[in-house]
N, C-alpha and C. Protein backbone atom coordinates (compact mmCIF):
# COMPACT_ATOMS: atom_id res chain seq x y z
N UNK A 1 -11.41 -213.30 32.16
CA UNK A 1 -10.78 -212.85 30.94
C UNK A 1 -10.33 -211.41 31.09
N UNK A 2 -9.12 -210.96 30.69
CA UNK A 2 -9.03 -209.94 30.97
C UNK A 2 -9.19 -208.86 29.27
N UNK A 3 -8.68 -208.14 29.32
CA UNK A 3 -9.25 -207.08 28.34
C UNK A 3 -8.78 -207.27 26.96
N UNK A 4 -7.45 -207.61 26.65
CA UNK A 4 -6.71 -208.16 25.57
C UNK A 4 -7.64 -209.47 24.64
N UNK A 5 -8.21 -209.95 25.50
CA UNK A 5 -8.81 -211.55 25.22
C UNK A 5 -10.32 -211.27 25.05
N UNK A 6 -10.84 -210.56 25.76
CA UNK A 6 -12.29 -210.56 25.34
C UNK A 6 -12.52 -209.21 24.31
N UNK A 7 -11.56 -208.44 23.96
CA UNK A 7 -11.97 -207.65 22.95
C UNK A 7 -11.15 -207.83 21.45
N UNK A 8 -11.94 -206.79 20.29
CA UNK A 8 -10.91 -206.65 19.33
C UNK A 8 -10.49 -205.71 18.77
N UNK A 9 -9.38 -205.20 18.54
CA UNK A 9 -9.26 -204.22 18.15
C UNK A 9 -9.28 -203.88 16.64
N UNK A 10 -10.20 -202.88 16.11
CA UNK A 10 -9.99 -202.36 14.85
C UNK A 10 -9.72 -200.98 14.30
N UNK A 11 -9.62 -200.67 13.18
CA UNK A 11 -9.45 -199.23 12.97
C UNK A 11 -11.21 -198.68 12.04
N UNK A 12 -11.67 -198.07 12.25
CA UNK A 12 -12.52 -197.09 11.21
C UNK A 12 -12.32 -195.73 11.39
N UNK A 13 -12.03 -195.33 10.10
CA UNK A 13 -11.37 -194.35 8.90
C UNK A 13 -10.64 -193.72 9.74
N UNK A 14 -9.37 -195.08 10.26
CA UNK A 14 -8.13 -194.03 10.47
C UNK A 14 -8.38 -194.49 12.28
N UNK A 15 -9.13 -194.16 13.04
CA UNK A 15 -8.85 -194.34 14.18
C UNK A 15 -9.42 -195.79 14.98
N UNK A 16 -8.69 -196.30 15.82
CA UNK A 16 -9.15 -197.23 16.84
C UNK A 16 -10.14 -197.37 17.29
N UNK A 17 -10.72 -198.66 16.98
CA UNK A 17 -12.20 -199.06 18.27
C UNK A 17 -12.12 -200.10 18.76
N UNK A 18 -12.40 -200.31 19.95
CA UNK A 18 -12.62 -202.12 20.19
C UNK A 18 -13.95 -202.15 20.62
N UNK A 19 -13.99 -203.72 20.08
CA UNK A 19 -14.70 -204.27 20.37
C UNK A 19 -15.39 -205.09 21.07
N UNK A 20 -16.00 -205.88 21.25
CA UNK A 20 -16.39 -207.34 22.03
C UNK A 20 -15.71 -208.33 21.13
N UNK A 21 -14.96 -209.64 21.33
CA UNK A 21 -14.87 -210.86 20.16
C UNK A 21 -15.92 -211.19 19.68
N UNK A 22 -16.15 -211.23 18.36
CA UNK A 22 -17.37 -211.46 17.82
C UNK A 22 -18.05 -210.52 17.09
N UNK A 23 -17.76 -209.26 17.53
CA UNK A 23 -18.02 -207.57 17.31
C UNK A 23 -18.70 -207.56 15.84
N UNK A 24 -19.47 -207.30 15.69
CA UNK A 24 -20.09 -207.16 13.94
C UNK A 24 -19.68 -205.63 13.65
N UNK A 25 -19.79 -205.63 12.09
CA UNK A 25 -20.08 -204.16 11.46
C UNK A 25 -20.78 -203.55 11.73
N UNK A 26 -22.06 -204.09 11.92
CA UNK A 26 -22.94 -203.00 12.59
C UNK A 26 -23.27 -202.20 14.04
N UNK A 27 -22.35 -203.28 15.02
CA UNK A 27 -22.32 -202.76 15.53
C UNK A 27 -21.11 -201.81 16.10
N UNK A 28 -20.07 -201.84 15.19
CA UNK A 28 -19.11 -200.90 15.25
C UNK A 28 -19.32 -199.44 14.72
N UNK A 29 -20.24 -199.52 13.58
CA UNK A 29 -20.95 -198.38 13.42
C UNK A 29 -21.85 -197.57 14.43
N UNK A 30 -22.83 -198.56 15.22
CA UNK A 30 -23.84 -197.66 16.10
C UNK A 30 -22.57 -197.50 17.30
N UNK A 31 -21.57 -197.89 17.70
CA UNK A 31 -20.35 -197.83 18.67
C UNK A 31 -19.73 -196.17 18.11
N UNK A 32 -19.57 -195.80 16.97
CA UNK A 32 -19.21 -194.84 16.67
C UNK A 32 -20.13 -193.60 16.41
N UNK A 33 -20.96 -193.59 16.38
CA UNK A 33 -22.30 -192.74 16.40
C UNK A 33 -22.36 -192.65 14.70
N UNK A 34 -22.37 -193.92 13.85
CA UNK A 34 -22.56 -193.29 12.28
C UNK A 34 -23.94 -193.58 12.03
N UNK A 35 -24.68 -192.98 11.34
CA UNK A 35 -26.33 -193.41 10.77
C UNK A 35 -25.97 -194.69 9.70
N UNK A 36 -26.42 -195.76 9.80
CA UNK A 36 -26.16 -196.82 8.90
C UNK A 36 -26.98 -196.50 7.87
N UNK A 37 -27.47 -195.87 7.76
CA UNK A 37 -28.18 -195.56 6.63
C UNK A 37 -27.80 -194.44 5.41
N UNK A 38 -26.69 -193.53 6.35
CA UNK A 38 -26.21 -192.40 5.59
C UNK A 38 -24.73 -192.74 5.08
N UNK A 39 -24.19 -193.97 5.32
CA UNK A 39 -22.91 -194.81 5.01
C UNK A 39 -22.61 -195.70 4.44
N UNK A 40 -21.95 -195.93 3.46
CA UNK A 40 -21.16 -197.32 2.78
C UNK A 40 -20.36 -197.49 3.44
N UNK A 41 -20.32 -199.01 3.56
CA UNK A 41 -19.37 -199.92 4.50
C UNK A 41 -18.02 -200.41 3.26
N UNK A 42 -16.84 -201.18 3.79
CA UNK A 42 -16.04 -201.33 3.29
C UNK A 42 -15.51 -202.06 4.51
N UNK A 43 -14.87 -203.45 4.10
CA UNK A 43 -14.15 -203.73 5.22
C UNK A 43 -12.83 -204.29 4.57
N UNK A 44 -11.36 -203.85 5.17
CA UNK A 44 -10.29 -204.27 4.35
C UNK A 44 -10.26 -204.05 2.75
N UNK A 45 -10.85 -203.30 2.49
CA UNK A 45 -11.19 -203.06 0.74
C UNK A 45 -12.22 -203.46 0.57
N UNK A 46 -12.95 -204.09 1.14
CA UNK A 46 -14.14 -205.49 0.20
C UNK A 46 -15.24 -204.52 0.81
N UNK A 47 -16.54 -204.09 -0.42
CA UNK A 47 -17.51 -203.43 0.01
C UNK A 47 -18.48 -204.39 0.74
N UNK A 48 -19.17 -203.94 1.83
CA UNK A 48 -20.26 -204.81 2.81
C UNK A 48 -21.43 -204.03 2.64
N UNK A 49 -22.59 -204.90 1.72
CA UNK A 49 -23.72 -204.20 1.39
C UNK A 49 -24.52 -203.67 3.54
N UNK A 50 -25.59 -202.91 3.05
CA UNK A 50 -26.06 -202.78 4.25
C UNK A 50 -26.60 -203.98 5.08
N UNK A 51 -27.74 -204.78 4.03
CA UNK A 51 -28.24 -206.01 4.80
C UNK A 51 -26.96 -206.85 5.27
N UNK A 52 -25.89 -206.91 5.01
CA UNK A 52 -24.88 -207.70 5.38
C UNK A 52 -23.96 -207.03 6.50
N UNK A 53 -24.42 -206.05 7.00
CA UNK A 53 -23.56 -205.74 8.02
C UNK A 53 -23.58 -206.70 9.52
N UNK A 54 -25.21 -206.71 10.02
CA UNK A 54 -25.37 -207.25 11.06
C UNK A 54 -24.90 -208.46 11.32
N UNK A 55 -24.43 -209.55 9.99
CA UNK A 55 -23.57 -210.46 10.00
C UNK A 55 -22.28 -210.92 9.77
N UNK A 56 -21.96 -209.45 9.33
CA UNK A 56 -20.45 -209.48 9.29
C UNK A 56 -19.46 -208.95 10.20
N UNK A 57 -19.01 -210.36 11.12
CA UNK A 57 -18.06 -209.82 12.37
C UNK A 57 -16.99 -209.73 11.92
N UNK A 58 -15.99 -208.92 12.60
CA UNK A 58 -14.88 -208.08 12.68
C UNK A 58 -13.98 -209.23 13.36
N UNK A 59 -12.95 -208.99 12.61
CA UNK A 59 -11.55 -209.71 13.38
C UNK A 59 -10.49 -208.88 13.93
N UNK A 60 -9.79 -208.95 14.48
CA UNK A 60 -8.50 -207.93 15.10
C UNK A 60 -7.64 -207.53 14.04
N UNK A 61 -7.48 -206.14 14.32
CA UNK A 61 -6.78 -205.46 12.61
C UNK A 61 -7.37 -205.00 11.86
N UNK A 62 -8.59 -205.62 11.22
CA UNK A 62 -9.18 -204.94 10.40
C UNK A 62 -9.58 -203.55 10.50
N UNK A 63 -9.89 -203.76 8.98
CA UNK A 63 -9.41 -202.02 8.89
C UNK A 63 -11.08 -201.43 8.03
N UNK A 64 -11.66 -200.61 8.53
CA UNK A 64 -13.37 -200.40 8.11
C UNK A 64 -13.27 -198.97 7.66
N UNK A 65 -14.40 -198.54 6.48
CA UNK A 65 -14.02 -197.59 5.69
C UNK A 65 -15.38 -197.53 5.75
N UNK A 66 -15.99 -196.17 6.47
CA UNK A 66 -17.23 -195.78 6.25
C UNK A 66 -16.89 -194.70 5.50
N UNK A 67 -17.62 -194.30 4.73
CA UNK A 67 -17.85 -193.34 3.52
C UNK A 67 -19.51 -192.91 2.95
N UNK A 68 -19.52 -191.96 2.49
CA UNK A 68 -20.71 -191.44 2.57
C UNK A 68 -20.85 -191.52 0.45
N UNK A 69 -21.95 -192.41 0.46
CA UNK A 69 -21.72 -192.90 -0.88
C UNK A 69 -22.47 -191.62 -1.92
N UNK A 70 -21.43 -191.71 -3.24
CA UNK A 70 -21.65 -190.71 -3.99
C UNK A 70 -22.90 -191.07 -5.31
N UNK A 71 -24.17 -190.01 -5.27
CA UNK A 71 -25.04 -190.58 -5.97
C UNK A 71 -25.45 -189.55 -7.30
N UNK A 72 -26.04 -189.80 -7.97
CA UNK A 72 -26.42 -188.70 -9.51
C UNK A 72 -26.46 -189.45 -10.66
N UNK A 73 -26.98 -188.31 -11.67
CA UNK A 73 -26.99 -188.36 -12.82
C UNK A 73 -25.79 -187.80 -13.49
């Protein structure tokens, strides 16, 4: 397989990553050095709670929006 075929390409916030096919959210996050713990996920608009990252794989294109979620009174 060459490189086109076994990876995927996506964007988070704004720049390129690839992946493996199959590639989850979570692990596009530890791929980028983000603390999953200090981040809200978003994929294509649609928010991805935390427990749902490790099962939510990535398709080619998509577009991932880590953000650092806003909290208070």
């Amino acid at each position: 397989m060459n490189d086109a075929t076994s990876t995927l390409l996506v964007t988070l916030n704004g720049h390129a990553h690839r992946l493996p096919v199959g590639g989850t959210l979570a692990e596009l996050l530890a791929q980028a050095g983000l603390d999953p713990q200090a981040v809200a996920t978003a994929v294509n608009g649609t928010f991805v709670p935390r427990h749902a990252r490790a099962e939510r794989q990535l398709a080619p294109g998509d577009s991932v929006t880590g953000f650092q979620p806003i909290v208070g009174g």
